[in-house]
Protein backbone atom coordinates (compact mmCIF):
# COMPACT_ATOMS: atom_id res chain seq x y z
CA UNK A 1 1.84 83.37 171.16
CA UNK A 2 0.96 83.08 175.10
CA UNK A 3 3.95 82.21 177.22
CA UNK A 4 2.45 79.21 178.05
CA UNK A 5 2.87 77.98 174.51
CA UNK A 6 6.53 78.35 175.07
CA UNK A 7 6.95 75.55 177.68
CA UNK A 8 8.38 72.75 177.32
CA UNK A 9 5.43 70.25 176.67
CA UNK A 10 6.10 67.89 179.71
CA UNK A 11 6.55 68.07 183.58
CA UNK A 12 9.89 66.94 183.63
CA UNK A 13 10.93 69.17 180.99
CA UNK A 14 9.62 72.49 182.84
CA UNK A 15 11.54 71.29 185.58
CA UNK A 16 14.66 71.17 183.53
CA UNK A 17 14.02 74.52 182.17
CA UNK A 18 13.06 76.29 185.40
CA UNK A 19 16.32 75.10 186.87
CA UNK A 20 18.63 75.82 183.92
CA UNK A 21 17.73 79.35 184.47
CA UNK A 22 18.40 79.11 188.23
CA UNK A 23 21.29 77.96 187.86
CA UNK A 24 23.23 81.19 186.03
CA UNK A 25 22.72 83.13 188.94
CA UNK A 26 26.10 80.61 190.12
CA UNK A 27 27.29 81.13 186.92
CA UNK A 28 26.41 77.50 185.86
CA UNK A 29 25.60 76.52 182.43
CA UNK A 30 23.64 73.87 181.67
CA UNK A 31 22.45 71.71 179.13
CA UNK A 32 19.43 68.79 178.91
CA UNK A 33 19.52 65.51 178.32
CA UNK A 34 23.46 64.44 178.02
CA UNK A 35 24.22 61.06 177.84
CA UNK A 36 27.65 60.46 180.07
CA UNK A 37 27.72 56.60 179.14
CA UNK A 38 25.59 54.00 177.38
CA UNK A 39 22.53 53.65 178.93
CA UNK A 40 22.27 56.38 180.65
CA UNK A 41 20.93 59.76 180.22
CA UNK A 42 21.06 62.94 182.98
CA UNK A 43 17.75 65.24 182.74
CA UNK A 44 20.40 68.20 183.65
CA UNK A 45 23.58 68.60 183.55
CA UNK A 46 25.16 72.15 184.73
CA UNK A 47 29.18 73.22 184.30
CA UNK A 48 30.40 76.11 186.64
CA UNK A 49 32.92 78.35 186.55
CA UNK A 50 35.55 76.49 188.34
CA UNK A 51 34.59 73.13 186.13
CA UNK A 52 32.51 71.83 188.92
CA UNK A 53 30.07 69.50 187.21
CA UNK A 54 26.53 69.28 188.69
CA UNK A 55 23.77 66.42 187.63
CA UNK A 56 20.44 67.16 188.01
CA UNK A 57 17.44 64.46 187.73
CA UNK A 58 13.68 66.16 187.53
CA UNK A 59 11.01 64.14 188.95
CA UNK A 60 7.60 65.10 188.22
CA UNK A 61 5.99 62.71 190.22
CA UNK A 62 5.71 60.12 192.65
CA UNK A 63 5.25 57.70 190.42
CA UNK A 64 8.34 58.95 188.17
CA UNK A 65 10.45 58.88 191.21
CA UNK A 66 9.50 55.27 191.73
CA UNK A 67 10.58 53.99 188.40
CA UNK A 68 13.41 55.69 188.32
CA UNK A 69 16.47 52.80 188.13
CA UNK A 70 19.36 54.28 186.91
CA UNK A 71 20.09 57.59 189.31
CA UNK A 72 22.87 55.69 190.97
CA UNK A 73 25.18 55.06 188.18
CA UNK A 74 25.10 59.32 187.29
CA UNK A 75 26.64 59.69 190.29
CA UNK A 76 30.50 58.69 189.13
CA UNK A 77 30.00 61.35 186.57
CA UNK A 78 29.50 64.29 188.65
CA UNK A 79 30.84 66.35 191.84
CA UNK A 80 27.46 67.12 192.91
CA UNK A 81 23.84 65.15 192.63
CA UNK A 82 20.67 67.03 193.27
CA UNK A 83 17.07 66.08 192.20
CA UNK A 84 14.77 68.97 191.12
CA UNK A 85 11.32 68.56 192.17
CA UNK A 86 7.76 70.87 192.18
CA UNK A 87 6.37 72.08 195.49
CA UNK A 88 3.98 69.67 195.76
CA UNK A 89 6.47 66.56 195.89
CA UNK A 90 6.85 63.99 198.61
CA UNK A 91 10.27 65.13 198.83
CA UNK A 92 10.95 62.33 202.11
CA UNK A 93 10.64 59.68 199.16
CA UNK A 94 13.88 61.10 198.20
CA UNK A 95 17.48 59.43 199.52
CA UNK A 96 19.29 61.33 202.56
CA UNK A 97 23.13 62.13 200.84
CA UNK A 98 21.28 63.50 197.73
CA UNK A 99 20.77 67.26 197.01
CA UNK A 100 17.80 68.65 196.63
CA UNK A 101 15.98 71.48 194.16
CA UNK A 102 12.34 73.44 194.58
CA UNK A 103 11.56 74.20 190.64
CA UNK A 104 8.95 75.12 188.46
CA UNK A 105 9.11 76.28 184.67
CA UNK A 106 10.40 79.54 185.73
CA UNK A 107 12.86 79.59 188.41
CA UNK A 108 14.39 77.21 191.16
CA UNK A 109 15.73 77.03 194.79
CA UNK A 110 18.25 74.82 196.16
CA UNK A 111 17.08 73.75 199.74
CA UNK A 112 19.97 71.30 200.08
CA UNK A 113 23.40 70.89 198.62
CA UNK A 114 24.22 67.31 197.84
CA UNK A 115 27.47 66.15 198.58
CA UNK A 116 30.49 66.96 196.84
CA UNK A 117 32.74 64.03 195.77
CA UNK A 118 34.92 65.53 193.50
CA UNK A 119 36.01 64.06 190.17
CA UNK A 120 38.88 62.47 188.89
CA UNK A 121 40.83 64.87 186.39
CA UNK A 122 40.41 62.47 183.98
CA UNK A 123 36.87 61.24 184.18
CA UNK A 124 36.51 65.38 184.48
CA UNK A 125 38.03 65.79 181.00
CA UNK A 126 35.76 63.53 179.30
CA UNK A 127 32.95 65.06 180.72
CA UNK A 128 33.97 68.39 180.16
CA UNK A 129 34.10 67.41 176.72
CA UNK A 130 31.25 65.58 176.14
CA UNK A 131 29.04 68.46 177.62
CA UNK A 132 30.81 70.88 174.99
CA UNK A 133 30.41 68.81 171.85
CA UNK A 134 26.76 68.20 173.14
CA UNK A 135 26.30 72.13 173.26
CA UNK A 136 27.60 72.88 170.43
CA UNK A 137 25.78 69.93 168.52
CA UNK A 138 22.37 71.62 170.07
CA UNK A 139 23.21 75.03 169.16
CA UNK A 140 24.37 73.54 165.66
CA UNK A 141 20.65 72.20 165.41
CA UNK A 142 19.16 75.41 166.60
CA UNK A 143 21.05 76.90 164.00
CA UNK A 144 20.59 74.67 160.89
CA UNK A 145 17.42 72.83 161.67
CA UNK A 146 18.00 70.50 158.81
CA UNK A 147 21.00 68.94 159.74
CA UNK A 148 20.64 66.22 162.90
CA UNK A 149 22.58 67.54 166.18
CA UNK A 150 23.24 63.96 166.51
CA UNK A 151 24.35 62.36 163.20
CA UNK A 152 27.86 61.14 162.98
């Protein structure tokens, strides 16, 4: 198998992937596609060591930026919002207050912290544990491909 038969399959998703593995070198871990409430779903979500908690939307285009409806409401679910983007973005499309993330499928850079607004201790509890049981429900799937990560 080539390497590039191990990427993710779309933009968005090499994105994700390139900064997941960015991200250890904070000692951040990370997971994809967490839902904190109904009707919403983060592309990244990262946990440091402290229990800082770190969204992360990827954009892939200009066009996916524009769409994009919902990136307000993740912010009262993290201490830090960033969006990850490829080199080639229009990155002044993107909202002044935000952070911001240089990725590809293999690496990332931040180039600009977003703000930090820290988290009520218990809106950081529930989150806390929602990114755990959503961890361990992916490696749970990983490990036993025929049971759903996400049946009750």
């Amino acid at each position: 198998m080539s390497l590039d038969e191990s990427l993710p399959p779309m933009p968005g998703q090499r994105l994700a992937r390139g900064v997941c593995r960015a991200l250890r070198q904070f000692d951040f871990v990370a997971v994809e596609e967490l839902v904190p409430a109904p009707g919403l779903r983060v592309d990244v979500m990262a946990l440091g060591p402290k229990g800082e908690i770190w969204v992360i939307e990827c954009k892939s285009s200009r066009a996916d930026y524009l769409t994009d409806q919902k990136w307000q409401g993740y912010l009262e679910w993290c201490d830090r919002f960033f969006w990850a983007v490829d080199q080639d973005f229009p990155t002044d499309l993107l909202p002044d207050g935000t952070g911001l993330i240089i990725a590809d499928a293999y690496d990332a850079e931040i180039l600009r912290m977003g703000p930090e607004t820290p988290l009520a201790g218990a809106r950081r509890k529930v989150m806390v544990q929602k990114f755990a049981r959503h961890a361990a429900s992916r490696l749970q799937a990983f490990r036993d491909p025929g049971v759903s990560a996400f049946s009750v």
